[in-house]
N, C-alpha and C. Protein backbone atom coordinates (compact mmCIF):
# COMPACT_ATOMS: atom_id res chain seq x y z
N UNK A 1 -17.24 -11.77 -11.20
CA UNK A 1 -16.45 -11.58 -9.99
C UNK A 1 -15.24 -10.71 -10.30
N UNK A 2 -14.96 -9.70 -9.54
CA UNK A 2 -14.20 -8.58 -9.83
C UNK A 2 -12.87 -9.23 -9.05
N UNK A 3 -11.40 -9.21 -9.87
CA UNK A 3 -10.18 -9.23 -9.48
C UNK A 3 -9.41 -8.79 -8.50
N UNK A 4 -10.66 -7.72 -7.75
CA UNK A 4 -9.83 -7.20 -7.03
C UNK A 4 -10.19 -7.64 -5.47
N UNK A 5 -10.08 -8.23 -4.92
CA UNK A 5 -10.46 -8.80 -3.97
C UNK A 5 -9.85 -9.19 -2.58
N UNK A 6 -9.74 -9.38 -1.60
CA UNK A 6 -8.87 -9.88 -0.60
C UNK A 6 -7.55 -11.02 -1.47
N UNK A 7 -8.76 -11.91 -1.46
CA UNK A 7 -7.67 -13.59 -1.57
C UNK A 7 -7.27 -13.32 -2.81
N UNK A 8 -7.58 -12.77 -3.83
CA UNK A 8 -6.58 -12.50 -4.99
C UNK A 8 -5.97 -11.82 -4.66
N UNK A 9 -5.68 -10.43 -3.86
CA UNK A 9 -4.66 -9.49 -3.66
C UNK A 9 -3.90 -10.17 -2.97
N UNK A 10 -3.89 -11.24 -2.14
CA UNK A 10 -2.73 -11.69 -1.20
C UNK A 10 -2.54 -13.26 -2.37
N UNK A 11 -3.19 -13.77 -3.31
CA UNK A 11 -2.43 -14.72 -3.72
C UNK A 11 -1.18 -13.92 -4.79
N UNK A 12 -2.17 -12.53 -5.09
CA UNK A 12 -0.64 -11.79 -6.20
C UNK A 12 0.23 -11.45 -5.31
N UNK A 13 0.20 -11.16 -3.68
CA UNK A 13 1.28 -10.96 -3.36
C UNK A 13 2.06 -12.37 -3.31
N UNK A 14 1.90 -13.69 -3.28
CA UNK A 14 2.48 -14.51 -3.68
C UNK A 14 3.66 -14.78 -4.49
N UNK A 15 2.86 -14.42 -5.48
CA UNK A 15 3.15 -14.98 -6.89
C UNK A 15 3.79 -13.18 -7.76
N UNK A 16 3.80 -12.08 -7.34
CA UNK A 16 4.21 -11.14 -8.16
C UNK A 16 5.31 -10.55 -6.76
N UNK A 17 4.94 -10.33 -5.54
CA UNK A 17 6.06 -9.97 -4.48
C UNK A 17 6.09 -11.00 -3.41
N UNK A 18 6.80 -11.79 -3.92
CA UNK A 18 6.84 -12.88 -2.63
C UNK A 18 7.73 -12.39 -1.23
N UNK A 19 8.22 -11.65 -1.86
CA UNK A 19 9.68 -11.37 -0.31
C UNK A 19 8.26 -10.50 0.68
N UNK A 20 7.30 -9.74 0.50
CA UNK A 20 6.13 -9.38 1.33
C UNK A 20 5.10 -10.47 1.48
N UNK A 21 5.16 -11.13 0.48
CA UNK A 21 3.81 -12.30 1.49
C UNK A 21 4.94 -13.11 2.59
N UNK A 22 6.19 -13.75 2.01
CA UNK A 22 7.03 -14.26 2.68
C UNK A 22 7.08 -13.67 4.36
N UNK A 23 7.13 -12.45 4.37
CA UNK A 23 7.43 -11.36 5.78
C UNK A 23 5.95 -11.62 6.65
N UNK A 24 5.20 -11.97 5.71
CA UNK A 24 3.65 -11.81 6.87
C UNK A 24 3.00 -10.79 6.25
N UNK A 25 3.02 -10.42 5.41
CA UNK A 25 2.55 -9.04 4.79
C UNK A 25 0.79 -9.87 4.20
N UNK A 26 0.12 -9.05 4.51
CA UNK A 26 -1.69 -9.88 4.06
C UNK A 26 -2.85 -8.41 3.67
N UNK A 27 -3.40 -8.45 2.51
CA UNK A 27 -4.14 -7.78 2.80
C UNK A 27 -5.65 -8.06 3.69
N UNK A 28 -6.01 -7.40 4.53
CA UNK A 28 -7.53 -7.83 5.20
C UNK A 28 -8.73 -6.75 4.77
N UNK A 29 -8.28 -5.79 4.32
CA UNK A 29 -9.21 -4.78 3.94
C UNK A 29 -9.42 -4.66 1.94
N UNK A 30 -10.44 -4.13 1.42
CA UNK A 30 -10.19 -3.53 0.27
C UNK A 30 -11.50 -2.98 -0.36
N UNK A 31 -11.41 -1.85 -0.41
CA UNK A 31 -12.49 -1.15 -1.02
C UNK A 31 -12.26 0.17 -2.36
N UNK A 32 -12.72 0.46 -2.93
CA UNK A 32 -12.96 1.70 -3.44
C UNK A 32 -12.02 2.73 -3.03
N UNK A 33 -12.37 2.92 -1.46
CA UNK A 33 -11.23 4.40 -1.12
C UNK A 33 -10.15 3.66 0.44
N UNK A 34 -10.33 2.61 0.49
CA UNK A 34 -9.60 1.62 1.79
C UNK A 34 -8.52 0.50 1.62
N UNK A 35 -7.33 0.83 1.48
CA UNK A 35 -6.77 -0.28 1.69
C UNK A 35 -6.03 -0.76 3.18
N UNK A 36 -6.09 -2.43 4.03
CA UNK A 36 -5.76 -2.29 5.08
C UNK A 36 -4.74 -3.31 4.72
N UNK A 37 -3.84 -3.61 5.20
CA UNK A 37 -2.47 -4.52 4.94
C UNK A 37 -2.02 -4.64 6.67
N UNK A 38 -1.98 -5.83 7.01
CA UNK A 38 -1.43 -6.48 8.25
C UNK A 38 -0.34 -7.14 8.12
N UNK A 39 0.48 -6.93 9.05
CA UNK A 39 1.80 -8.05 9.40
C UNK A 39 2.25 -7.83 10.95
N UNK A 40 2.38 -9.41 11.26
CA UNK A 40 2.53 -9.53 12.66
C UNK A 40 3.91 -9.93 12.86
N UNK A 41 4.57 -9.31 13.89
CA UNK A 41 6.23 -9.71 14.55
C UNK A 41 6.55 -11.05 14.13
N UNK A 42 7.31 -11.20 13.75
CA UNK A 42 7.85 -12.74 13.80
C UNK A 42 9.50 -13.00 13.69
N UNK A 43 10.10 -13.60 13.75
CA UNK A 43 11.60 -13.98 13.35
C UNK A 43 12.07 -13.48 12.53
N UNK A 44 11.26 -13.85 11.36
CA UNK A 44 11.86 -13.54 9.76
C UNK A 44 11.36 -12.16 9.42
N UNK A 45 10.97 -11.60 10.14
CA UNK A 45 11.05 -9.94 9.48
C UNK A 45 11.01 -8.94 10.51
N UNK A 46 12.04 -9.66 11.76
CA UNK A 46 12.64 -8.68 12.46
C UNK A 46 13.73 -7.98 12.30
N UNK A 47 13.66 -7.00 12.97
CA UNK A 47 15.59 -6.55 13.09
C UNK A 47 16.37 -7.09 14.32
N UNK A 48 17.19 -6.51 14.53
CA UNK A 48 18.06 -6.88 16.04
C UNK A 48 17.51 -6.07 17.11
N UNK A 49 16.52 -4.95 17.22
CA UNK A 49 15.62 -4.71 18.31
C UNK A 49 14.55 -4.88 18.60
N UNK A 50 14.36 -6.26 18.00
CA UNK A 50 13.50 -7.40 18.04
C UNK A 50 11.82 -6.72 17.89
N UNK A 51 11.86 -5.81 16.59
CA UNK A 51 10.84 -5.11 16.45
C UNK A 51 10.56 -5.35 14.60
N UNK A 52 9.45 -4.95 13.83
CA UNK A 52 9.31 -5.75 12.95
C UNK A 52 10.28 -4.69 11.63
N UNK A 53 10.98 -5.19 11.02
CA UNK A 53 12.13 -4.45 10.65
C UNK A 53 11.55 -3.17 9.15
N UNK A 54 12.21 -1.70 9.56
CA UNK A 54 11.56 -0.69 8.41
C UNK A 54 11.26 -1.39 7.35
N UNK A 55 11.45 -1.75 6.66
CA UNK A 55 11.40 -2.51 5.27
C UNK A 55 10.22 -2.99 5.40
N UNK A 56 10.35 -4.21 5.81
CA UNK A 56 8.68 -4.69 5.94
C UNK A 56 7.44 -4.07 6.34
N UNK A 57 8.02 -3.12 7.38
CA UNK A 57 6.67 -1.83 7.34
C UNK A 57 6.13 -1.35 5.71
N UNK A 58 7.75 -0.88 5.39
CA UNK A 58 7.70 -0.53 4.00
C UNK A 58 6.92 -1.20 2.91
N UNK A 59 7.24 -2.30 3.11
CA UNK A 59 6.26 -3.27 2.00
C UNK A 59 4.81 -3.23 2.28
N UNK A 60 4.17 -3.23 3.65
CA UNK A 60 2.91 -3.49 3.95
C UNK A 60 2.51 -1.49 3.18
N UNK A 61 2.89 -0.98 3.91
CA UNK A 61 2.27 0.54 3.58
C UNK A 61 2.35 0.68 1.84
N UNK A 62 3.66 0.39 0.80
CA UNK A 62 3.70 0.71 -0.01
C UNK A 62 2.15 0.01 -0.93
N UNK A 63 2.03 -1.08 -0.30
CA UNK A 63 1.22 -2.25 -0.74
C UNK A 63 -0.47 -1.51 -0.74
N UNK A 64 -0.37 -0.92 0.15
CA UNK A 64 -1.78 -0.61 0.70
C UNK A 64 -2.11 1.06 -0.82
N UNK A 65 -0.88 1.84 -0.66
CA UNK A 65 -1.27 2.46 -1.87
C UNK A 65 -1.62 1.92 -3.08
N UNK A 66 -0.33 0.94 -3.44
CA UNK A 66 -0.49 0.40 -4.85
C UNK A 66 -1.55 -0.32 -5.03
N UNK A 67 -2.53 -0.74 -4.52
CA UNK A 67 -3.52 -1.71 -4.75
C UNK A 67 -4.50 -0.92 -4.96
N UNK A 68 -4.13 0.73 -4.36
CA UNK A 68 -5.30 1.25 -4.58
C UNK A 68 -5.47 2.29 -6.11
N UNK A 69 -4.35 2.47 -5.99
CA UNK A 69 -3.86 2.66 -7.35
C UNK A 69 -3.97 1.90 -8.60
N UNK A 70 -4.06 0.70 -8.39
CA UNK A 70 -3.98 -0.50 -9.35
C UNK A 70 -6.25 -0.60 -9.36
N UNK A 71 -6.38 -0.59 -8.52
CA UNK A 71 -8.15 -0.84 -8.86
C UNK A 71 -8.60 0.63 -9.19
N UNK A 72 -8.04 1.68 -9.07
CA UNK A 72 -8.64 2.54 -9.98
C UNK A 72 -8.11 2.75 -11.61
N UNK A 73 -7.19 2.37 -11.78
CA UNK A 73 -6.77 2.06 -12.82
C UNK A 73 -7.70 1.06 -13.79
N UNK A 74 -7.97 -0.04 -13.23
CA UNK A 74 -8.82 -1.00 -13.64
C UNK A 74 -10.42 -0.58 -13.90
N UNK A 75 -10.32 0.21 -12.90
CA UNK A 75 -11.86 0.90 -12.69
C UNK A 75 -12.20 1.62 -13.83
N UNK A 76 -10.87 2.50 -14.29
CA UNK A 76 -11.05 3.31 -15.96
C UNK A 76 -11.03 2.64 -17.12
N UNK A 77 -10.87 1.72 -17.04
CA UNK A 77 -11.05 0.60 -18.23
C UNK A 77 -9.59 1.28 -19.10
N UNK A 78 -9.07 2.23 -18.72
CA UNK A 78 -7.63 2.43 -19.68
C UNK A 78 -6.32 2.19 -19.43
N UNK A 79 -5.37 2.14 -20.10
CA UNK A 79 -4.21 1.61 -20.20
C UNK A 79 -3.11 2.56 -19.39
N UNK A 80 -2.54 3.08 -18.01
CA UNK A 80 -2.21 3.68 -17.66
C UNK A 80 -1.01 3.47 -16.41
N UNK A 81 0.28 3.63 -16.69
CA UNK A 81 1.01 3.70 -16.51
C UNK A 81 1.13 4.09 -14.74
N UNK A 82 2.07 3.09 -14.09
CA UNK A 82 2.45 3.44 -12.23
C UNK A 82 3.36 3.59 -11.84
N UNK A 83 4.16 4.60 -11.01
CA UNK A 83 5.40 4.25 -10.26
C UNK A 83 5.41 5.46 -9.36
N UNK A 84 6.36 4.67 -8.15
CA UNK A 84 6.85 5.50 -6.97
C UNK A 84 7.39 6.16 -7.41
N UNK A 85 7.69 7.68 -7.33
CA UNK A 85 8.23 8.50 -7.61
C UNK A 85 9.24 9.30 -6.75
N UNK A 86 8.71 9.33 -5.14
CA UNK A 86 8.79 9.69 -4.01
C UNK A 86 8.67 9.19 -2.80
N UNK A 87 9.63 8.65 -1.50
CA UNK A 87 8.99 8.37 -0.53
C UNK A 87 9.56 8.89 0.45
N UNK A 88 8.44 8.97 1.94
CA UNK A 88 9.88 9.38 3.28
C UNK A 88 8.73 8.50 4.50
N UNK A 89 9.45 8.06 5.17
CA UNK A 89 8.40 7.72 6.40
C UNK A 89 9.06 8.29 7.73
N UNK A 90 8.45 8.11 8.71
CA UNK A 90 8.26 8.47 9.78
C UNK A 90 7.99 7.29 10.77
N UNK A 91 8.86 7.31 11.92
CA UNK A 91 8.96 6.12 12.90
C UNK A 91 8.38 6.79 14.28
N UNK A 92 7.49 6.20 14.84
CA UNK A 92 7.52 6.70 16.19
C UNK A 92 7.20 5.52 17.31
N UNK A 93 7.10 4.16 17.25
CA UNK A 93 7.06 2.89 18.56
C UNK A 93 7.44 1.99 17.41
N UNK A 94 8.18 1.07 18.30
CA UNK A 94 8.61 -0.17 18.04
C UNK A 94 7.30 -0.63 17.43
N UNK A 95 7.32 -1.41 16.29
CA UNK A 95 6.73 -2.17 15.44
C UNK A 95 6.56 -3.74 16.13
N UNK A 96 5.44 -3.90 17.07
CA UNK A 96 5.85 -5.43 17.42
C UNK A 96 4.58 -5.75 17.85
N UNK A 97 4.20 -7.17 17.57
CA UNK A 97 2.72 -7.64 17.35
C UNK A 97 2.00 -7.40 15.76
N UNK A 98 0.91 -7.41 16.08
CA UNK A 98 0.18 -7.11 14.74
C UNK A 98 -0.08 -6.02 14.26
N UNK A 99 0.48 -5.39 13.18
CA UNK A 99 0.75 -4.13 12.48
C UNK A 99 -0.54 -3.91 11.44
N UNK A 100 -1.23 -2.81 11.75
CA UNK A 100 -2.21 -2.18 10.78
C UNK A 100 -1.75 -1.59 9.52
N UNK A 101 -1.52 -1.60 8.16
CA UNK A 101 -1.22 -0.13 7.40
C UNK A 101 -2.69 0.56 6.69
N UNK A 102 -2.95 1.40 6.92
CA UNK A 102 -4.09 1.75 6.22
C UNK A 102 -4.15 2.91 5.35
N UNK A 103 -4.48 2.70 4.12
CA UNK A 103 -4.14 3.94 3.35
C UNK A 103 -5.77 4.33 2.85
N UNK A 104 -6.12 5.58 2.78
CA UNK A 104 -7.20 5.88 2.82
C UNK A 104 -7.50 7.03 1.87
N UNK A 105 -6.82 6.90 0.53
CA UNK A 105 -7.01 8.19 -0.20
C UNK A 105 -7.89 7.93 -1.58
N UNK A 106 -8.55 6.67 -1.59
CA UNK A 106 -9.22 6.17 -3.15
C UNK A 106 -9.44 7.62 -3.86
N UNK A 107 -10.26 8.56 -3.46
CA UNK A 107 -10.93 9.55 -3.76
C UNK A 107 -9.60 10.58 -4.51
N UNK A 108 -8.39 10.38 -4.22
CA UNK A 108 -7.46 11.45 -4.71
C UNK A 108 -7.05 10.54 -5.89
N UNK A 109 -6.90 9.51 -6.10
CA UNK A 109 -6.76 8.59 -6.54
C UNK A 109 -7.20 8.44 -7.92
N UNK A 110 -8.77 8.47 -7.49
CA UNK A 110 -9.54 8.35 -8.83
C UNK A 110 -9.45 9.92 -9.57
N UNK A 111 -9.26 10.84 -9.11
CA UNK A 111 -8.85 12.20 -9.23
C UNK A 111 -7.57 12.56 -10.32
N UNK A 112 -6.81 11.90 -9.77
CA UNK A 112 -5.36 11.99 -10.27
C UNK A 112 -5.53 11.50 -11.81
N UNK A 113 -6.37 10.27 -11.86
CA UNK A 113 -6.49 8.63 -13.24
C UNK A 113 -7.12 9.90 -14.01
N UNK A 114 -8.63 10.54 -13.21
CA UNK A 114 -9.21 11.12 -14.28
C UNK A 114 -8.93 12.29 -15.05
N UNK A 115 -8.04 12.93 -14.21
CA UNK A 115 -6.90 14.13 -15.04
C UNK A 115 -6.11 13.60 -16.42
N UNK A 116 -5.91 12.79 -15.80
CA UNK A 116 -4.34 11.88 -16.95
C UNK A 116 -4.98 11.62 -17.95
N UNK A 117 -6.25 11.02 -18.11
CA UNK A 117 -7.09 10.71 -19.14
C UNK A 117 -7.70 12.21 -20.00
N UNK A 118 -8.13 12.78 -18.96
CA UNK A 118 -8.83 13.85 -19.74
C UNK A 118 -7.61 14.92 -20.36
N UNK A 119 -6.56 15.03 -19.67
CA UNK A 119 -5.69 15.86 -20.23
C UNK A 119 -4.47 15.02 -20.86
N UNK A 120 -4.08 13.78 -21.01
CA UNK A 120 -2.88 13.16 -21.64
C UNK A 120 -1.71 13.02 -21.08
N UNK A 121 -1.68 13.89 -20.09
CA UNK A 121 -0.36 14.28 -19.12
C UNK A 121 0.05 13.89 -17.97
N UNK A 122 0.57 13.08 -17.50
CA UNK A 122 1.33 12.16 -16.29
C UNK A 122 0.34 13.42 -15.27
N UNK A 123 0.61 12.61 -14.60
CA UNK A 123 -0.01 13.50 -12.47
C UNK A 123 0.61 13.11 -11.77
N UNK A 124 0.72 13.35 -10.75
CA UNK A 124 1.33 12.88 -9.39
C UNK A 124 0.31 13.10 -8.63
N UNK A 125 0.10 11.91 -7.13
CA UNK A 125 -0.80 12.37 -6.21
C UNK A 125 0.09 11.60 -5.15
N UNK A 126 -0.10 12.42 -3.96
CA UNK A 126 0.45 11.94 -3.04
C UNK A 126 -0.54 11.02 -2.10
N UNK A 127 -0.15 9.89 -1.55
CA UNK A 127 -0.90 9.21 -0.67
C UNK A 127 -0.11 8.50 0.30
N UNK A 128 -0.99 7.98 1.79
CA UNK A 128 -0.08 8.12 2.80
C UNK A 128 -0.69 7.16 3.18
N UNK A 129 0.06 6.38 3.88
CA UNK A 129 -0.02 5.15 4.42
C UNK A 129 0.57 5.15 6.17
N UNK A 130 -0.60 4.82 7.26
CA UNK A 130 -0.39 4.98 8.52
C UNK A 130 -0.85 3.60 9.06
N UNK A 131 0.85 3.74 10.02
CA UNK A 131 0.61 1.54 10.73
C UNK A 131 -0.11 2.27 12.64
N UNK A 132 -0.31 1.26 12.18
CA UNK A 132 -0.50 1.35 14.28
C UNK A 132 -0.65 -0.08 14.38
N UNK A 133 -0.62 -0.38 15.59
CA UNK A 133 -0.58 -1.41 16.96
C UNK A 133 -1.83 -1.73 17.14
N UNK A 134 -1.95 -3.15 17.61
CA UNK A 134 -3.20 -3.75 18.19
C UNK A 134 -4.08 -2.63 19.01
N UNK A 135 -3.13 -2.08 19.82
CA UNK A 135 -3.96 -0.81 21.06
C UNK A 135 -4.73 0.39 20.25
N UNK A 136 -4.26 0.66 18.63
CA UNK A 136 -4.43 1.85 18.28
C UNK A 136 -3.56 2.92 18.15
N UNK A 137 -2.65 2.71 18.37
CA UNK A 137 -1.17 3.86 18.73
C UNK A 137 -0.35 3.65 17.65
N UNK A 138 -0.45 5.03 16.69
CA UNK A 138 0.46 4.88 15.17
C UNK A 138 2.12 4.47 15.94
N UNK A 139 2.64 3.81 15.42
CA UNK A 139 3.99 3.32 15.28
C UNK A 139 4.71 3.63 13.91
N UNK A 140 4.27 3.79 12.70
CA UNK A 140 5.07 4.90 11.58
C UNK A 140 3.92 5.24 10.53
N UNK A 141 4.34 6.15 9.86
CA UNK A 141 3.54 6.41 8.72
C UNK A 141 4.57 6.94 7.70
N UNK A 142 4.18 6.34 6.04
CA UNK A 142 4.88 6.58 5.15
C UNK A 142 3.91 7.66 4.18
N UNK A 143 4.65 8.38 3.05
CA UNK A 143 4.23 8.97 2.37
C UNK A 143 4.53 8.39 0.98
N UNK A 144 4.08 8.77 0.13
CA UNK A 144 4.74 8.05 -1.34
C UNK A 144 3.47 9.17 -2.48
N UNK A 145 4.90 9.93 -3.54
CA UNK A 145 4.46 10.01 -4.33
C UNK A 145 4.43 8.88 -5.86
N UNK A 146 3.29 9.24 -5.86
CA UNK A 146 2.69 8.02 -7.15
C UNK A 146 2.56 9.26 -8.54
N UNK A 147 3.29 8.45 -9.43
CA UNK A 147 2.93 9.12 -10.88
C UNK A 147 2.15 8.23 -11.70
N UNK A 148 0.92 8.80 -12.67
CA UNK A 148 0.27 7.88 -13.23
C UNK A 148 0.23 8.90 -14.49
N UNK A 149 0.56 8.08 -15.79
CA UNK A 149 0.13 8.43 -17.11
C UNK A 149 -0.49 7.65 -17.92
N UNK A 150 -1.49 8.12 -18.69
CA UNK A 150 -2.30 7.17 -19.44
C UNK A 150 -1.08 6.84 -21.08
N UNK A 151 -0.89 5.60 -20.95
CA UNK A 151 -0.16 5.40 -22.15
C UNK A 151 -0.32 5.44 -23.89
């Protein structure tokens, strides 16, 4: 049974980022080139325009890269180094109800790991993470550059 899974990805958000499982932050998706991360409005991770506050967007989207980042990593069987390097997002509707993030770049991903390996030398790949609303209607999307070196 492979580690990477729904209910293990949301018990590590537990137990390694609790202030995002704490917010409502869940993964429901996870594949190869798919990560989906949900969080629904609530009290504790609103702002004062009673919408679900940047940050916690932030956590669900950042979440949806890193996981995908983290199973291709695993996927190479090698020892290789992660971090944000870069981010900017973009707001466009109030954040309220149940929030989608979906990041959809596995394929650049595994791209980036297999450079670092074959050539020794850190990469950067950019990957993007887009929320929308129950209806379908993006409400923000983040960007984040990721650096990965094989150690």
């Amino acid at each position: 049974m492979t580690k990477f899974t729904v209910k293990n990805m949301n018990r590590f958000l537990l137990f390694k980022i609790p202030s995002a499982y704490f917010s409502g932050v869940r993964v429901s998706k996870l594949t190869n080139n798919e990560v989906i991360a949900t969080v629904k409005h609530k009290w504790v991770n609103q702002n004062p325009f009673k919408s679900i506050y940047w940050a916690v967007q932030g956590m669900a989207s950042e979440l949806t890269t890193g996981i995908l980042v983290m199973k291709h990593i695993d996927n190479s069987g090698k020892k290789i180094s992660m971090l944000v390097t870069h981010q900017t997002a973009d707001f466009y509707k109030k954040a309220t109800g149940r929030v989608y993030f979906s990041c959809k770049d596995g394929v650049e991903i595994k791209k980036a790991i297999e450079k670092t390996i074959q050539t020794g030398k850190g990469q950067t790949v950019t990957l993007t993470s887009e929320g929308f609303n129950s209806e379908g209607i993006k409400i923000s999307s983040f960007t984040y550059l990721w650096s990965v070196k094989i150690k």
